[in-house]
C-alpha atoms as a PDB file:
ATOM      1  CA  UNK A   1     -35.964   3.397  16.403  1.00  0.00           C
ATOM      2  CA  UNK A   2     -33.555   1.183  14.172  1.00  0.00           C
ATOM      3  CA  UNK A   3     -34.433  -2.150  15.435  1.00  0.00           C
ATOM      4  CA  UNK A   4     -29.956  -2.802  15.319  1.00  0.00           C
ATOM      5  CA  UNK A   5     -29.866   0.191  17.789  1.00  0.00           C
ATOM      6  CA  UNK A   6     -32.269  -1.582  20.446  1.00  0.00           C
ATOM      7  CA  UNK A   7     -29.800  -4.814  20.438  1.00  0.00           C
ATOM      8  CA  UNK A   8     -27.380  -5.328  22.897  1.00  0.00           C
ATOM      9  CA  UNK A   9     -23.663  -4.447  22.145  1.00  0.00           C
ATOM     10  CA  UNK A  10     -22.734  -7.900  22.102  1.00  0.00           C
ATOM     11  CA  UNK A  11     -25.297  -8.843  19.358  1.00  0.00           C
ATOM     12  CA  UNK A  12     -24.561  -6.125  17.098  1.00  0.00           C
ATOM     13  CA  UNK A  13     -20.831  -6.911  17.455  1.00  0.00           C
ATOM     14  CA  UNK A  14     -21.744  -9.902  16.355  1.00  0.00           C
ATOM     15  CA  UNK A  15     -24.035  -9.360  13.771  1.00  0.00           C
ATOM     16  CA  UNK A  16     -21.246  -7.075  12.415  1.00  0.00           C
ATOM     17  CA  UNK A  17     -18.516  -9.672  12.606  1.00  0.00           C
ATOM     18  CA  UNK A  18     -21.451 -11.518  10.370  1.00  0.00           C
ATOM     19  CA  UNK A  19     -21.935  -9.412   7.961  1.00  0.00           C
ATOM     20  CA  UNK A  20     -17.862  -8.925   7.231  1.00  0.00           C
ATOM     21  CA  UNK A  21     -17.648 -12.449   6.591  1.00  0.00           C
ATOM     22  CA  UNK A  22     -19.824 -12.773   4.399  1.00  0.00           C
ATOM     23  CA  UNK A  23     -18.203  -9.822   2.349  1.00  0.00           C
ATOM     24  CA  UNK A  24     -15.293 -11.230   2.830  1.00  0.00           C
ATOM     25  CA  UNK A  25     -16.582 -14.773   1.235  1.00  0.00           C
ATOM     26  CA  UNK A  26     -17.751 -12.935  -1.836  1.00  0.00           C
ATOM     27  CA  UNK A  27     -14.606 -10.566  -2.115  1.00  0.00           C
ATOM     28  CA  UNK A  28     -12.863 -14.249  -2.015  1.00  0.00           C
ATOM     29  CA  UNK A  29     -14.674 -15.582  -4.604  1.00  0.00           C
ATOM     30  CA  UNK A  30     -13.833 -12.884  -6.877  1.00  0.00           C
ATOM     31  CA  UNK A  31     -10.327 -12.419  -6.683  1.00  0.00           C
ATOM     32  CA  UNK A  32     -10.497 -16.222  -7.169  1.00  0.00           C
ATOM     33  CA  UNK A  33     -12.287 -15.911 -10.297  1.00  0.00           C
ATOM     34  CA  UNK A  34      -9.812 -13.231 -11.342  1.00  0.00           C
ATOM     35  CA  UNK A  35      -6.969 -14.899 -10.166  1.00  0.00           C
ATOM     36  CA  UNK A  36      -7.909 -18.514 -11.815  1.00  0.00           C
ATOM     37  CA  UNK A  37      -5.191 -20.424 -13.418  1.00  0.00           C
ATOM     38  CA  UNK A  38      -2.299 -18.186 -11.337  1.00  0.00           C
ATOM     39  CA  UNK A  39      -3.535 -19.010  -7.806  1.00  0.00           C
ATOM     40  CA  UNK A  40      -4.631 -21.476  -5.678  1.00  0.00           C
ATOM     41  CA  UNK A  41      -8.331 -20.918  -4.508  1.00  0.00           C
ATOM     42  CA  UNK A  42      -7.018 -21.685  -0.944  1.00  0.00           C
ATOM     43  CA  UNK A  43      -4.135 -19.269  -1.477  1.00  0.00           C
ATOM     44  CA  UNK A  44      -6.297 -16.348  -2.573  1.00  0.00           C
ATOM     45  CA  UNK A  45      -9.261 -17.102  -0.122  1.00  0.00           C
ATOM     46  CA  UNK A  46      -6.492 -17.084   2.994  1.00  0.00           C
ATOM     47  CA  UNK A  47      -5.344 -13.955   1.953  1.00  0.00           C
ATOM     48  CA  UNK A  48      -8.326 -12.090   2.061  1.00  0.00           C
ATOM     49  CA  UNK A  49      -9.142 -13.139   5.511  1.00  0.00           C
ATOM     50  CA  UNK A  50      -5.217 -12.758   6.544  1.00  0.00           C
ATOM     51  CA  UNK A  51      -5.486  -9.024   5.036  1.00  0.00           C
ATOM     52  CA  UNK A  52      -8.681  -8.642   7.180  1.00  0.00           C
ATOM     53  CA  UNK A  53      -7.528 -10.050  10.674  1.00  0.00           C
ATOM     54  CA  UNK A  54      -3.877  -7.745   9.991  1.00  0.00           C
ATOM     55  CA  UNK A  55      -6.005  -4.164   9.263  1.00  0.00           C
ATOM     56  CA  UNK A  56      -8.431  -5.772  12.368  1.00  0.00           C
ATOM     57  CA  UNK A  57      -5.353  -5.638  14.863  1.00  0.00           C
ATOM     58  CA  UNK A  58      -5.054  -1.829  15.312  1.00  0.00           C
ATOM     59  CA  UNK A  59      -8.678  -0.551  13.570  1.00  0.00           C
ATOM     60  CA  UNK A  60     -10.495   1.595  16.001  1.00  0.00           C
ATOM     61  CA  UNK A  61     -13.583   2.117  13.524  1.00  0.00           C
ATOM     62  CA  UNK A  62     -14.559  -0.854  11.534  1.00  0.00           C
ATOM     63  CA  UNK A  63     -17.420   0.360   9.692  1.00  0.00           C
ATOM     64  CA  UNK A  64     -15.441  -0.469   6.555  1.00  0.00           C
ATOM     65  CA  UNK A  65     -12.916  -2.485   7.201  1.00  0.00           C
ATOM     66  CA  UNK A  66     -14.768  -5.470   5.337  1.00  0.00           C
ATOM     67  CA  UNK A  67     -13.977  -3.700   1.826  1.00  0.00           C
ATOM     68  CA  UNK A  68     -10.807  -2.266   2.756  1.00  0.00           C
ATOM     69  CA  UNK A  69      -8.987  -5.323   3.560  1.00  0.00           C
ATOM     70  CA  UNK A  70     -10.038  -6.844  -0.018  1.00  0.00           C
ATOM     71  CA  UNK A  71      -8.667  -3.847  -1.535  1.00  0.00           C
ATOM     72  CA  UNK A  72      -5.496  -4.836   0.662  1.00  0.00           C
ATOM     73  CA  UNK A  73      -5.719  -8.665  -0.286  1.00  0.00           C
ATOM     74  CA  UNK A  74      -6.363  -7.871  -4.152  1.00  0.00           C
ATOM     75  CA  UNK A  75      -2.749  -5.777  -4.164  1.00  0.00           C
ATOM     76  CA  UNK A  76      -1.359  -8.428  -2.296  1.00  0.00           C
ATOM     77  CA  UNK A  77      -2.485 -10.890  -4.575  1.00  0.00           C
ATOM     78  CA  UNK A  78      -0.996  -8.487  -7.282  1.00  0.00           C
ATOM     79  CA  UNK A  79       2.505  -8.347  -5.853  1.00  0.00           C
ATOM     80  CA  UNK A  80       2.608 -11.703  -5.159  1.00  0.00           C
ATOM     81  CA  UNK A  81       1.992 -12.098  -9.486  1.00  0.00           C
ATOM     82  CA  UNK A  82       4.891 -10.047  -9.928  1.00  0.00           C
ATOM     83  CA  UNK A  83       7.322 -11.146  -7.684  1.00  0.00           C
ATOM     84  CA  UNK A  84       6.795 -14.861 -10.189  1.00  0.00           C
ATOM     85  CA  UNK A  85       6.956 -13.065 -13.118  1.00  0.00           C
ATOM     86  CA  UNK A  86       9.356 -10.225 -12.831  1.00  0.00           C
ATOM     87  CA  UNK A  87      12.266  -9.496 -15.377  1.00  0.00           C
ATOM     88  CA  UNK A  88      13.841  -6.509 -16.758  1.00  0.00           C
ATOM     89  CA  UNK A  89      10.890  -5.462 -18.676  1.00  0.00           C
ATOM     90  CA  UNK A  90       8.537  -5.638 -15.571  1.00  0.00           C
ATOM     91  CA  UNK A  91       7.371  -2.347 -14.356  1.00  0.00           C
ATOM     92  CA  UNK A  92       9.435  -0.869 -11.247  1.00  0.00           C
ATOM     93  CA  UNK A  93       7.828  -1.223  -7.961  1.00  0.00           C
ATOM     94  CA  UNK A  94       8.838   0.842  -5.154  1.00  0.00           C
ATOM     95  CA  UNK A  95       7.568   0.547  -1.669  1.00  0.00           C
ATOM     96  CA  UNK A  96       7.528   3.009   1.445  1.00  0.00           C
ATOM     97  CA  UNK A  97       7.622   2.033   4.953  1.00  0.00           C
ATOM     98  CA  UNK A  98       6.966   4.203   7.635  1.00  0.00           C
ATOM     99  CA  UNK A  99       6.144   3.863  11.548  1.00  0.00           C
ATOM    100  CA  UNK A 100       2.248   3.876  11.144  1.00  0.00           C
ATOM    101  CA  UNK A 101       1.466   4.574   7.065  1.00  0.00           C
ATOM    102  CA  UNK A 102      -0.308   7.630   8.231  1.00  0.00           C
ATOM    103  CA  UNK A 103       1.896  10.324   7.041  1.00  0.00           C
ATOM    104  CA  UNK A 104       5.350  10.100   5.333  1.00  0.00           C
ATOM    105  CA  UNK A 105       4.689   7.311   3.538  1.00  0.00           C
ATOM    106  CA  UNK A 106       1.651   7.999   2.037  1.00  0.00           C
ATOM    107  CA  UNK A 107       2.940  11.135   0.681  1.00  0.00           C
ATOM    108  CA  UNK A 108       5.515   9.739  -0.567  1.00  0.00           C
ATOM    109  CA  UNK A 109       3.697   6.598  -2.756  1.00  0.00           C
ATOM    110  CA  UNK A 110       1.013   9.386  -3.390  1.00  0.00           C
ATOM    111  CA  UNK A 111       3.606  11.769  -4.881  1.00  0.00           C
ATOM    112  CA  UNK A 112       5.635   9.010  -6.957  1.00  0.00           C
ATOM    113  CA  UNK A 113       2.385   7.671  -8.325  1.00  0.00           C
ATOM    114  CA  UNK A 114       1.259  11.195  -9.515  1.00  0.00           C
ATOM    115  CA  UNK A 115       5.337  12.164 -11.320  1.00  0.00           C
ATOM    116  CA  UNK A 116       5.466   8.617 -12.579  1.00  0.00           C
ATOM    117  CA  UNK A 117       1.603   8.273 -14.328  1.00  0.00           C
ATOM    118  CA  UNK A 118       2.194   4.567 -14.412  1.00  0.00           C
ATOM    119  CA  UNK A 119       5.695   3.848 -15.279  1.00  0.00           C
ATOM    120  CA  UNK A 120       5.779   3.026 -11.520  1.00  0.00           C
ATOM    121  CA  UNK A 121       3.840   1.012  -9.287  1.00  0.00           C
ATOM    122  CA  UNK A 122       4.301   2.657  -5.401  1.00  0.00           C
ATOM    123  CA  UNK A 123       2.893   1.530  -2.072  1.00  0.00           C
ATOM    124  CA  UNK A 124       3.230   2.643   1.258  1.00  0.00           C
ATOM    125  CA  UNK A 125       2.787   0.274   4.527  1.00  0.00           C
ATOM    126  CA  UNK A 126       3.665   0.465   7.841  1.00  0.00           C
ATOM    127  CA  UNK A 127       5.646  -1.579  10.953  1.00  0.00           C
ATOM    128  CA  UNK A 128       2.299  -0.919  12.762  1.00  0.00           C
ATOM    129  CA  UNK A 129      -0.498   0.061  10.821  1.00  0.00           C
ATOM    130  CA  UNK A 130      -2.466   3.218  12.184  1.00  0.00           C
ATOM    131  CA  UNK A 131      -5.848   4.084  12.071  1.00  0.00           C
ATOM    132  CA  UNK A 132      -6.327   6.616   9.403  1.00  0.00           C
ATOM    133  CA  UNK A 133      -4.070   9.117   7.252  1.00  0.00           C
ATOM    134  CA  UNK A 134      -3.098  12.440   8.496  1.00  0.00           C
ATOM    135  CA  UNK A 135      -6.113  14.919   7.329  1.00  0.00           C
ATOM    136  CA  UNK A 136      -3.338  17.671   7.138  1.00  0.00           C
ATOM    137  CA  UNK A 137      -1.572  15.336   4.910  1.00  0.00           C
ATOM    138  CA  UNK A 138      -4.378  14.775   2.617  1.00  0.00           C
ATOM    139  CA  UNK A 139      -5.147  18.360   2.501  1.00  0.00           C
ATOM    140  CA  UNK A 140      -1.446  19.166   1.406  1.00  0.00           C
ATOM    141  CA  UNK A 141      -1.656  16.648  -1.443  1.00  0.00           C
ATOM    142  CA  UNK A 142      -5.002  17.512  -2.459  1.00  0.00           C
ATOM    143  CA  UNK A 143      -3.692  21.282  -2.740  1.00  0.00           C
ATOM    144  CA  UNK A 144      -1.253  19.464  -5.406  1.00  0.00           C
ATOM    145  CA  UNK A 145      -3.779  17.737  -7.562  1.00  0.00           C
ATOM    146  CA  UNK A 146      -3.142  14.781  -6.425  1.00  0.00           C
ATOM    147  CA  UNK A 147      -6.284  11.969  -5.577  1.00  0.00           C
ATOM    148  CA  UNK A 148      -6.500  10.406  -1.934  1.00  0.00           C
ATOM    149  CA  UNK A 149      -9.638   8.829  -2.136  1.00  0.00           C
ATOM    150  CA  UNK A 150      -9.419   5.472  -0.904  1.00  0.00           C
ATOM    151  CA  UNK A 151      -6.060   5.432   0.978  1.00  0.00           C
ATOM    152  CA  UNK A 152      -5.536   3.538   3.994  1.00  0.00           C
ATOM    153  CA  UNK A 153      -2.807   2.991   6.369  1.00  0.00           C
ATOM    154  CA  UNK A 154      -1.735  -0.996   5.920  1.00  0.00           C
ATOM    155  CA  UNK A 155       1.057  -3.142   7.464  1.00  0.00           C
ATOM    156  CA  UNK A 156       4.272  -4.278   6.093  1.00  0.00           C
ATOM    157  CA  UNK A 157       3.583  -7.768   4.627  1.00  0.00           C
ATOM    158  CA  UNK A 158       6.575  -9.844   3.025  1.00  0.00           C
ATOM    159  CA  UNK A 159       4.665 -10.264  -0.474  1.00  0.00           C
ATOM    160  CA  UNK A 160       4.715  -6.205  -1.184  1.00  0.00           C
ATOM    161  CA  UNK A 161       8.325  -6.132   0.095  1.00  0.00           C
ATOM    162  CA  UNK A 162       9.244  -9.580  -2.007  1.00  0.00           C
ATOM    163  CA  UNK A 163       7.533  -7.596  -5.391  1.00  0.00           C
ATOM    164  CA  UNK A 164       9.552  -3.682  -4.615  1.00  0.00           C
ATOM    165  CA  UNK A 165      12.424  -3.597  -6.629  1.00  0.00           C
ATOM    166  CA  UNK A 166      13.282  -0.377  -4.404  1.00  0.00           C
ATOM    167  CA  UNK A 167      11.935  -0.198  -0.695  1.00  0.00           C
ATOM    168  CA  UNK A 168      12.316   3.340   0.984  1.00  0.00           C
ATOM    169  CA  UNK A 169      12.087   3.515   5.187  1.00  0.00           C
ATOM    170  CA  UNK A 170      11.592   7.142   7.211  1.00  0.00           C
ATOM    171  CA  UNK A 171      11.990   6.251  10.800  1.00  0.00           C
ATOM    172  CA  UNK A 172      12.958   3.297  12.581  1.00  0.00           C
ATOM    173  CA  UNK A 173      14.070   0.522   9.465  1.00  0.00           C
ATOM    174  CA  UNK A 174      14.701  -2.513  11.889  1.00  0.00           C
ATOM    175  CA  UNK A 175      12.094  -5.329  10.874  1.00  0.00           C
ATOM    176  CA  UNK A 176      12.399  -5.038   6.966  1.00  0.00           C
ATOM    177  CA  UNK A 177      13.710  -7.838   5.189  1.00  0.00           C
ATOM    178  CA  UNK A 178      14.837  -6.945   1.721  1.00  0.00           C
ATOM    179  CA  UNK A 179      15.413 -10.075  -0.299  1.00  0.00           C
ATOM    180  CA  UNK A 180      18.447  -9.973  -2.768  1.00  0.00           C
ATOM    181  CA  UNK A 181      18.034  -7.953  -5.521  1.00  0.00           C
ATOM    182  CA  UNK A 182      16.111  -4.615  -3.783  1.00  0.00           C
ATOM    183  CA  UNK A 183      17.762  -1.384  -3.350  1.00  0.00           C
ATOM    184  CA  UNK A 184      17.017  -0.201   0.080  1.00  0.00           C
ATOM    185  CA  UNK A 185      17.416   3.657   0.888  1.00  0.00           C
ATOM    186  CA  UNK A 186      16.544   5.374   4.429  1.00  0.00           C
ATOM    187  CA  UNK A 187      15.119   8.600   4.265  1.00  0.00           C
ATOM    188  CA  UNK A 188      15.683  10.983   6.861  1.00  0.00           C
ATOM    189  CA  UNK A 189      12.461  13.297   6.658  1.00  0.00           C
ATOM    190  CA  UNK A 190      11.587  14.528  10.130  1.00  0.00           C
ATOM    191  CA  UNK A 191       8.047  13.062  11.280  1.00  0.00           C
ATOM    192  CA  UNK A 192       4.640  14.285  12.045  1.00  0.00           C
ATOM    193  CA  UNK A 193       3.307  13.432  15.070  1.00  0.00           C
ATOM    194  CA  UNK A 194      -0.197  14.921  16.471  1.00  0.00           C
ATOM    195  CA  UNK A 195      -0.757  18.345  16.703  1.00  0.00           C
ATOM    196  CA  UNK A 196       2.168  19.462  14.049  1.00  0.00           C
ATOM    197  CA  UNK A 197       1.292  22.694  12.049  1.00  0.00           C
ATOM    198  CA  UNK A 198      -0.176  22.916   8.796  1.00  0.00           C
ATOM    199  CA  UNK A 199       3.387  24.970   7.815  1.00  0.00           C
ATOM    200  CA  UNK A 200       4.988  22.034   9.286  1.00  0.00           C
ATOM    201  CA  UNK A 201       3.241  19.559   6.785  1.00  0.00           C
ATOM    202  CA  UNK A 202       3.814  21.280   4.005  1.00  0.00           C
ATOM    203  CA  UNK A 203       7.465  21.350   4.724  1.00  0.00           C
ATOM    204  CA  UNK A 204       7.638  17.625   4.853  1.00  0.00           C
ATOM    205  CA  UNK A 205       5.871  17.065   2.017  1.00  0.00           C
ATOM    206  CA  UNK A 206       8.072  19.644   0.250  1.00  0.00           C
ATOM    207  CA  UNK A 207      11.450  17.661   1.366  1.00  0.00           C
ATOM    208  CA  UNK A 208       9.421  14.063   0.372  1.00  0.00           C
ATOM    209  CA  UNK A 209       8.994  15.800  -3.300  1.00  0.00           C
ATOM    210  CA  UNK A 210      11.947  16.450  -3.787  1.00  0.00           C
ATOM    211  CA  UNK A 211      13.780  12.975  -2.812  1.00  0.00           C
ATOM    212  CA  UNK A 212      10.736  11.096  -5.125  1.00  0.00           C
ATOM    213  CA  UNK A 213      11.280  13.222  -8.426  1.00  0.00           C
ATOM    214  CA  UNK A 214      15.574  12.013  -7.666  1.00  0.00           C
ATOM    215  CA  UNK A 215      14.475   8.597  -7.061  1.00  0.00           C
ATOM    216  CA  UNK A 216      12.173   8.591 -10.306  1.00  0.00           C
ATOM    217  CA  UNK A 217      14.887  10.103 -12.199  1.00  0.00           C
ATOM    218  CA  UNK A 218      16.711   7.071 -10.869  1.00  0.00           C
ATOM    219  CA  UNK A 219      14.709   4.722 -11.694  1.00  0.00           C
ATOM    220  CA  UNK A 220      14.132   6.273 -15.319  1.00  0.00           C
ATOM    221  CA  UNK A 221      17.809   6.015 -16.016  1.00  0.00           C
ATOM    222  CA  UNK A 222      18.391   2.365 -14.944  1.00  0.00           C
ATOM    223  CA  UNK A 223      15.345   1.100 -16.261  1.00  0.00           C
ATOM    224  CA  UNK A 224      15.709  -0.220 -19.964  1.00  0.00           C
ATOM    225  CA  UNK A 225      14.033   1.172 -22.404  1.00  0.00           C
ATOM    226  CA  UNK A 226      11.978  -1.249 -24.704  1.00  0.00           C
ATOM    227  CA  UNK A 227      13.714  -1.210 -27.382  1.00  0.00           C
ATOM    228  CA  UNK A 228      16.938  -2.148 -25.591  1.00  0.00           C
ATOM    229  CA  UNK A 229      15.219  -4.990 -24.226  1.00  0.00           C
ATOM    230  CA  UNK A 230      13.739  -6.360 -27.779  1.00  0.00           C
ATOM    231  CA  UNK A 231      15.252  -9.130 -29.010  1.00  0.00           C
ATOM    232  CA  UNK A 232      17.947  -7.969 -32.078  1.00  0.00           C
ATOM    233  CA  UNK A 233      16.635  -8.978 -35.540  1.00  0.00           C
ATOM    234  CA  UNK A 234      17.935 -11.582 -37.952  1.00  0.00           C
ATOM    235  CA  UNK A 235      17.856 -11.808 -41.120  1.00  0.00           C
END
């Protein structure tokens, strides 16, 4: 028998609390490396274990949540670089917020990302983050073409709502902060809570589809193009 198995609970709690920090020290030192000369080392290593301890507040299986809260930290980090660089060439950012990132939202930022092929940067977070995406969800999106692997539900954080240059709420929108400068829309797409149908799904998704390709078109039109941004010539 695995000699972690014949350990008490306690002791392999604890031996698994061990083993996420010490990914979490390397994941640290990474982003730190990669983030040299833009970020504090203090900065960068506080976010990775502030990323973990949010995802840790509602995670019901932590096998992974190690890795998946440096994935969480590392966009973070990436927000945070736009938000203190931004101008009018920057690329949009748009972010969804939905009860629990675990259905709505997700499609949505899934959706945009796919129409857009990066002339737009989308996330999705929620007010509480739940514990995994909506399989049905995945299964619609997948029957589009579009990629899921690696999506997570996440909570709202001020950086990725200081970086969206558009931030998009389903549900309740109390609790979201938009600093000057962000468009703010609420859309009013019907939820999924457990047990809804397949059918159901795929007319949410359907509604969510349409609203993204208007807000890309949206975005397309206000967003200048490069060479109306380019300095005129002299001469």
């Amino acid at each position: 028998m695995d000699q972690q198995m014949d350990q008490p609970t306690e002791q392999r709690a604890e031996s698994a609390q061990e083993l996420d920090t010490r990914v979490l020290q390397r994941t640290a030192e990474h982003l730190i490396e990669h983030w040299a000369g833009v970020f504090a080392p203090e900065l960068v290593e506080r976010m990775v274990f502030e990323s973990y301890a949010a995802l840790a507040c509602t995670a019901k299986v932590r096998t992974y949540l190690a890795p998946l809260a440096g994935h969480f930290a590392a966009d973070r980090l990436t927000a945070l670089a736009h938000t203190r660089t931004r101008d009018q060439t920057s690329v949009p950012q748009v972010l969804f917020v939905d009860e629990e990132d675990t259905s709505r939202s997700q499609i949505a930022a899934a959706l945009l990302i796919h129409y857009a092929r990066g002339a737009v940067v989308a996330r999705s977070a929620g007010f509480t983050a739940g514990d995994a995406v909506d399989p049905l969800v995945l299964e619609k999106l997948a029957d589009r073409g579009i990629t899921t692997e690696g999506v997570y539900p996440k909570p709202v954080t001020d950086d990725v709502v200081r970086a969206a240059d558009h931030v998009i709420t389903f549900g309740a929108s109390d609790g979201i902060h938009v600093h000057p400068g962000t468009a703010q829309e609420h859309w009013t797409v019907g939820g999924l809570p457990p047990g809804t149908t397949p059918e159901r799904v795929g007319e949410v998704v359907e509604a969510i589809d349409t609203r993204v390709k208007e807000l890309l078109e949206q975005i397309r039109t206000a967003t200048p193009s490069p060479a109306a941004t380019a300095s005129p010539r002299t001469g």
